[in-house]
N, C-alpha and C. Protein backbone atom coordinates (compact mmCIF):
# COMPACT_ATOMS: atom_id res chain seq x y z
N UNK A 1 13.66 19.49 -0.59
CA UNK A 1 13.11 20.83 -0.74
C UNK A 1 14.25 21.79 -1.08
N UNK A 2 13.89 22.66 -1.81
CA UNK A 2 15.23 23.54 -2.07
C UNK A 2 15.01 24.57 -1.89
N UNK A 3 15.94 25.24 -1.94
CA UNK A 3 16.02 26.81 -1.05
C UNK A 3 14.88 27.83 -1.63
N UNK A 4 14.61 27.55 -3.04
CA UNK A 4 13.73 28.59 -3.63
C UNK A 4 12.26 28.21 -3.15
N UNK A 5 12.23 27.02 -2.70
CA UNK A 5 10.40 26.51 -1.82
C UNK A 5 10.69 27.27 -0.61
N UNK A 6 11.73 27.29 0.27
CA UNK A 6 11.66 28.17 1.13
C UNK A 6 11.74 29.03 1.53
N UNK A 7 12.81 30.05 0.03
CA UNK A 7 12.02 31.23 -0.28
C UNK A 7 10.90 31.84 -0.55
N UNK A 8 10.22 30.85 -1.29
CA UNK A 8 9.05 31.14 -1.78
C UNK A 8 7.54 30.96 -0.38
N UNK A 9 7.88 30.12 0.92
CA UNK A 9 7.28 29.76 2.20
C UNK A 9 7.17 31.31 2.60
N UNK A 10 8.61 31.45 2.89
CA UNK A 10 8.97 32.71 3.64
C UNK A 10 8.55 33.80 3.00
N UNK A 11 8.36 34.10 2.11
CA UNK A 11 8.27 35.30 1.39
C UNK A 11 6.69 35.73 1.73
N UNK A 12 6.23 34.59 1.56
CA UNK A 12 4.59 34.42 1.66
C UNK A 12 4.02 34.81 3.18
N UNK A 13 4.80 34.35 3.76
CA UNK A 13 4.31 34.79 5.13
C UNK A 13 5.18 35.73 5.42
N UNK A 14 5.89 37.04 4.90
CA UNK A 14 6.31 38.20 5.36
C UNK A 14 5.25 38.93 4.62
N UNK A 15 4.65 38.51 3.39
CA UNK A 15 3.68 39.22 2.53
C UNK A 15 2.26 39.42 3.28
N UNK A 16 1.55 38.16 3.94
CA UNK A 16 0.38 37.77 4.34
C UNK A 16 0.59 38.29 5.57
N UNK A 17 1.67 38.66 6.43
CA UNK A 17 1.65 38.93 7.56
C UNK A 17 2.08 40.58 7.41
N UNK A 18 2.40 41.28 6.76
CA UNK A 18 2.45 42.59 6.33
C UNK A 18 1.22 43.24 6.27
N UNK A 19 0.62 42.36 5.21
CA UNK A 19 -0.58 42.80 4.66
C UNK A 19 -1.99 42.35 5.98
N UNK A 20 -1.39 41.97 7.33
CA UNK A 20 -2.28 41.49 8.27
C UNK A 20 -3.21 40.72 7.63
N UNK A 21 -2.98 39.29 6.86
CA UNK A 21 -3.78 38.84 6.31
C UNK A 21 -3.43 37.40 7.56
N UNK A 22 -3.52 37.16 8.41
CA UNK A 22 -3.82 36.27 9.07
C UNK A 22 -4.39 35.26 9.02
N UNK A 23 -5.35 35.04 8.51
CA UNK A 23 -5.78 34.09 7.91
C UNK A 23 -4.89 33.19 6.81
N UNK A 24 -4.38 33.94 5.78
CA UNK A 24 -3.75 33.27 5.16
C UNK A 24 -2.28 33.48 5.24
N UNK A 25 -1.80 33.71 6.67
CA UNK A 25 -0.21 33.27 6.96
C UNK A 25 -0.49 32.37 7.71
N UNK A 26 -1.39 31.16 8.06
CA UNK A 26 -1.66 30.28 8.75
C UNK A 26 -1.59 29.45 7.91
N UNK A 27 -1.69 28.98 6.68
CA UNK A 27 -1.88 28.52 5.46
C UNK A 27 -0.28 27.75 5.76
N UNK A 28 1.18 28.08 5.72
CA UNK A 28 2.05 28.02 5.92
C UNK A 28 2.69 27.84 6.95
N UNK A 29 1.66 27.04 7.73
CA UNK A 29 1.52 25.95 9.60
C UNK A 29 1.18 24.89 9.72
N UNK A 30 1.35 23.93 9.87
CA UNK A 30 0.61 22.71 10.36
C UNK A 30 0.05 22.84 11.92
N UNK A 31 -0.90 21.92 12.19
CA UNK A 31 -1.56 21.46 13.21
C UNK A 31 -0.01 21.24 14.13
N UNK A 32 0.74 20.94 13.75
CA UNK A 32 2.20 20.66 14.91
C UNK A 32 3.13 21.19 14.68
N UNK A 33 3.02 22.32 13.86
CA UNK A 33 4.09 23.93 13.70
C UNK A 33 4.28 24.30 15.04
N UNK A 34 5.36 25.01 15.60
CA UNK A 34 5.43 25.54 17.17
C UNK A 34 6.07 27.08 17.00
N UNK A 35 5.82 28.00 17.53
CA UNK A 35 6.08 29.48 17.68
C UNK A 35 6.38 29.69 18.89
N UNK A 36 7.74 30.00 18.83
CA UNK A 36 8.36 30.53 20.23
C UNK A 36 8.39 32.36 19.82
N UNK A 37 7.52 32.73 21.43
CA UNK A 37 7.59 34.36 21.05
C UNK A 37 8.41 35.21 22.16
N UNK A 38 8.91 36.05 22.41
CA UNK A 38 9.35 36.69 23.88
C UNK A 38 7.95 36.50 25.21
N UNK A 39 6.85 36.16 24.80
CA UNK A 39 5.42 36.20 25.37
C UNK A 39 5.51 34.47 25.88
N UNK A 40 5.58 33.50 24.62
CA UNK A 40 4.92 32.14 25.16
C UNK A 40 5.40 31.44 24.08
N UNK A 41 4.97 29.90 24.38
CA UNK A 41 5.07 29.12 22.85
C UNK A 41 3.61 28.55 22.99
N UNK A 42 3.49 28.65 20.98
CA UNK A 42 2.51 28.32 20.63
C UNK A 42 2.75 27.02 20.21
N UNK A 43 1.76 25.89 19.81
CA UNK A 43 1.73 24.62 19.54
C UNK A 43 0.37 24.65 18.25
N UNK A 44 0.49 24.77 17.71
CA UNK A 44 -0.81 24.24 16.70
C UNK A 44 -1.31 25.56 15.72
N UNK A 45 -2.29 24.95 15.18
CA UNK A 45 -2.76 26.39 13.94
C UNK A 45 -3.58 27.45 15.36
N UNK A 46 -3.87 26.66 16.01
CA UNK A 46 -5.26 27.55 16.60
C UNK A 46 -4.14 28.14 17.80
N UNK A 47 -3.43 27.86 18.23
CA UNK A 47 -2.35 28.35 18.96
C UNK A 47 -1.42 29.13 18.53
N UNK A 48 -1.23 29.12 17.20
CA UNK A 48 -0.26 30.11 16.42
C UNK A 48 -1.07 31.13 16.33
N UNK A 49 -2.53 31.45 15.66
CA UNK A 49 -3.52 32.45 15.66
C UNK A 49 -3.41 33.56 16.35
N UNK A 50 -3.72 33.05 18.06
CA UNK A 50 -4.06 33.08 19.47
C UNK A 50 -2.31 34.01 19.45
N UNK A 51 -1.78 33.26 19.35
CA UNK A 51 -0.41 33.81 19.41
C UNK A 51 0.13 35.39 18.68
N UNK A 52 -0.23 35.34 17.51
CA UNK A 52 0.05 36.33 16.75
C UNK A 52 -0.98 37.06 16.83
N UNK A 53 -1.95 36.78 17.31
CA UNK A 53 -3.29 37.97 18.10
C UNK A 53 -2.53 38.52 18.82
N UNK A 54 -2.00 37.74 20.05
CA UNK A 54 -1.08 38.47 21.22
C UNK A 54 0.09 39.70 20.49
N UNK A 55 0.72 39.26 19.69
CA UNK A 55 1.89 40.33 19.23
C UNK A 55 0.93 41.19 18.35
N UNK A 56 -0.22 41.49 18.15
CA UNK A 56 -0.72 42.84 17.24
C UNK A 56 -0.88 43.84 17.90
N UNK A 57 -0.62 43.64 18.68
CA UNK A 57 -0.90 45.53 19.19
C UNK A 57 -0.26 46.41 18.62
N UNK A 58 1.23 46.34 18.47
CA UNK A 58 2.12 47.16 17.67
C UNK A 58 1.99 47.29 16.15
N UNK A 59 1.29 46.54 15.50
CA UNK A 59 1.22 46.14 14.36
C UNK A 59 0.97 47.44 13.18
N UNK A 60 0.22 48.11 13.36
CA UNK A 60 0.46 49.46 12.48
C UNK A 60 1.82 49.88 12.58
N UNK A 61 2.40 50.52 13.70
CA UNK A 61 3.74 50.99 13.88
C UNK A 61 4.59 50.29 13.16
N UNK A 62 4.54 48.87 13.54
CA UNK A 62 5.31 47.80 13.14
C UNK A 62 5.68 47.80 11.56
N UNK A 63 3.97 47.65 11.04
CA UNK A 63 3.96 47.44 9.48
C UNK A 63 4.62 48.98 8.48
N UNK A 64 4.32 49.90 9.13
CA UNK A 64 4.78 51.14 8.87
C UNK A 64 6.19 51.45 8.87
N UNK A 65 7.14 50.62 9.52
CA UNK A 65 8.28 51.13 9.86
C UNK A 65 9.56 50.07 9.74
N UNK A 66 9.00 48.77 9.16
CA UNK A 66 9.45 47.70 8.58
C UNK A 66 10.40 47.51 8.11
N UNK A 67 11.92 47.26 8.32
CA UNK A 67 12.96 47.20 8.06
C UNK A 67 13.67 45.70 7.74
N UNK A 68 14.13 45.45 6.60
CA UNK A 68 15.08 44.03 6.64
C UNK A 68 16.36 44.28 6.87
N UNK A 69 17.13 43.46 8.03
CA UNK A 69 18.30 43.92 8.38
C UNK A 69 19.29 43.27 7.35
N UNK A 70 19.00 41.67 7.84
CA UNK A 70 19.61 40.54 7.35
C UNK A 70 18.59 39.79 7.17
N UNK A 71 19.14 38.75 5.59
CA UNK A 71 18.26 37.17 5.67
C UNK A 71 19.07 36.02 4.86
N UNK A 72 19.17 35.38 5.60
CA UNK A 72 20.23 34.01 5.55
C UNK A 72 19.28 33.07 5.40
N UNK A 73 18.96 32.18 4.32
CA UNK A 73 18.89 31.03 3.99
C UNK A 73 19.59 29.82 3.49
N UNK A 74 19.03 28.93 4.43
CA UNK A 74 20.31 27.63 4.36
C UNK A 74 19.35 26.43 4.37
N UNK A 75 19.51 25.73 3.00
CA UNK A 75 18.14 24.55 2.84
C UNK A 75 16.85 24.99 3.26
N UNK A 76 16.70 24.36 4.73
CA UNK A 76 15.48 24.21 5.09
C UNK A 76 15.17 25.89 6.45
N UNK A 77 15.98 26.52 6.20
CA UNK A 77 16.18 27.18 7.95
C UNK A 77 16.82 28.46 6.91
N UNK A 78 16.01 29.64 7.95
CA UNK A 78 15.90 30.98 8.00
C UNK A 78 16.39 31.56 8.84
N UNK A 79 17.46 32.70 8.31
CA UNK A 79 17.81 33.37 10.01
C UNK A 79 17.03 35.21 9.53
N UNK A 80 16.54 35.61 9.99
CA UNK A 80 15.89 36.86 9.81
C UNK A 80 16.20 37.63 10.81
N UNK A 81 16.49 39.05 10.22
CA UNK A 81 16.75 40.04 11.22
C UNK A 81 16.24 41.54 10.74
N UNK A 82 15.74 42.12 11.24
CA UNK A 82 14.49 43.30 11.12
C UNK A 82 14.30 44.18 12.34
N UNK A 83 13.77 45.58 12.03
CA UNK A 83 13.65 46.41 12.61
C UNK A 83 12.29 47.06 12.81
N UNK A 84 11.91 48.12 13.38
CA UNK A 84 10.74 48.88 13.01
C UNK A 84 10.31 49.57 13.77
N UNK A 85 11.51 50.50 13.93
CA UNK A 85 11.64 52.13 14.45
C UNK A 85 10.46 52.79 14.75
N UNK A 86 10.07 53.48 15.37
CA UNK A 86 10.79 53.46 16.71
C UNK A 86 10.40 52.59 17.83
N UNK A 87 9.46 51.61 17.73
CA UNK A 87 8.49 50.99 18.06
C UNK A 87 9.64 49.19 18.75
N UNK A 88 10.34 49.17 17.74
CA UNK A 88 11.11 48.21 17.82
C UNK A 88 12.12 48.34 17.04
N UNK A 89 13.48 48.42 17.60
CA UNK A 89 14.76 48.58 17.28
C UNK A 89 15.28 47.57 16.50
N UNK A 90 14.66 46.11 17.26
CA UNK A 90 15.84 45.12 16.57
C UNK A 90 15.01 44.37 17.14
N UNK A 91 14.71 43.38 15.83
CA UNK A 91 14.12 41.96 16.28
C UNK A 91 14.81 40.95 15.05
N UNK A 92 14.38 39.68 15.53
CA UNK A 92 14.95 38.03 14.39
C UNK A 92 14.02 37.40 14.84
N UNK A 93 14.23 36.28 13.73
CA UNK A 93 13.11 35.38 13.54
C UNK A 93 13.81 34.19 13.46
N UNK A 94 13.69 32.86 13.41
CA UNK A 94 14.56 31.75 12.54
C UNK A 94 13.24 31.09 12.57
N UNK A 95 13.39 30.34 11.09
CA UNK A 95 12.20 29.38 10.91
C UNK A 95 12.60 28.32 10.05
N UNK A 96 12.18 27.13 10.51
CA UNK A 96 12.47 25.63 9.64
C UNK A 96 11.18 25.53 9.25
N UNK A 97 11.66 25.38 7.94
CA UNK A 97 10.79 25.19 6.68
C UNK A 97 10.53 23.97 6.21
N UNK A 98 9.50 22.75 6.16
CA UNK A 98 9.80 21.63 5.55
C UNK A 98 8.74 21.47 4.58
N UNK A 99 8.87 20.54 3.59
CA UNK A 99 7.82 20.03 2.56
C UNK A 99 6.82 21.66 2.39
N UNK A 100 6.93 22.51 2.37
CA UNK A 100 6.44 24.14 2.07
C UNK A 100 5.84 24.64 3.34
N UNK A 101 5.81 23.68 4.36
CA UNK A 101 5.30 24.57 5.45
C UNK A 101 6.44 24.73 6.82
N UNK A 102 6.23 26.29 7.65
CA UNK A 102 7.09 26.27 8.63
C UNK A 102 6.56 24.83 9.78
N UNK A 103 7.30 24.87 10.01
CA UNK A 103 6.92 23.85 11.18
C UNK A 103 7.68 24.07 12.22
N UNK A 104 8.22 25.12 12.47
CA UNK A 104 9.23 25.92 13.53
C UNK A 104 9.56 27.47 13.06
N UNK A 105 8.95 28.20 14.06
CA UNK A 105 9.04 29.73 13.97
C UNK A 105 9.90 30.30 15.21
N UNK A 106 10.89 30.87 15.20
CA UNK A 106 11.24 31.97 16.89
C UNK A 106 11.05 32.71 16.73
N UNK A 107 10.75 33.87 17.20
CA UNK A 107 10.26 35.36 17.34
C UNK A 107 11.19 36.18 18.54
N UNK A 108 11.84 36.85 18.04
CA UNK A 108 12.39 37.63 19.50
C UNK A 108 12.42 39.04 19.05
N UNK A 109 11.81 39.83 19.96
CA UNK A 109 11.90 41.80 19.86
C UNK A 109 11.64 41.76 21.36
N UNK A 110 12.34 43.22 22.09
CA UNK A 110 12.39 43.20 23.04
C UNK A 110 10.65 44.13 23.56
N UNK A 111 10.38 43.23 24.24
CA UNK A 111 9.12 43.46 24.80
C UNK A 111 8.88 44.83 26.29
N UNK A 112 9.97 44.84 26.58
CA UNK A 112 9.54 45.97 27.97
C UNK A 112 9.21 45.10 28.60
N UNK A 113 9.20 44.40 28.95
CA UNK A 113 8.98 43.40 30.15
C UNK A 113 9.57 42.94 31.43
């Protein structure tokens, strides 16, 4: 796989997940994709869903205020770093990318928790 399939993964699900198209940033999961969030880890499509249901609350603010800090791609693996003032200062992502789908997501923004 080369870096431009996993540009082209990633890009898709910053697009589909911008555009709260949920449905089709699931498209770019398998049944044994896993999502680690500051909340929980998810395991599966129907668990990633469930999951990224949980992080919408902020999601207007979020989408509104959307910042790319940094993005490092290396083969198969993403390091992402983003903002989205004032709502969230500083968050990253890393995701392994294989054969066009993630099959490993992290999620970290600081939650108030």
């Amino acid at each position: 796989m080369t870096e431009a399939t996993t540009e082209a993964v990633f890009q898709h699900h910053v697009r589909t997940m911008s555009s709260d198209n949920l449905d089709e940033a699931l498209k770019d999961y398998t049944d044994d994709s896993v999502l680690f969030t500051p909340i929980a880890m998810y395991i599966g499509l129907d668990a990633i869903k469930a999951g990224f249901t949980a992080m919408t609350t902020l999601h207007p603010v979020v989408a509104a205020n959307f910042k790319i800090i940094r993005q490092e791609i290396q083969g198969e693996y993403i390091y992402f770093l983003w903002s989205a003032l004032p709502a969230i200062p500083f968050g990253g992502d890393t995701f392994y990318i294989h054969n066009g789908k993630i099959l490993m997501q992290s999620v970290f923004f600081p939650t108030g928790r």
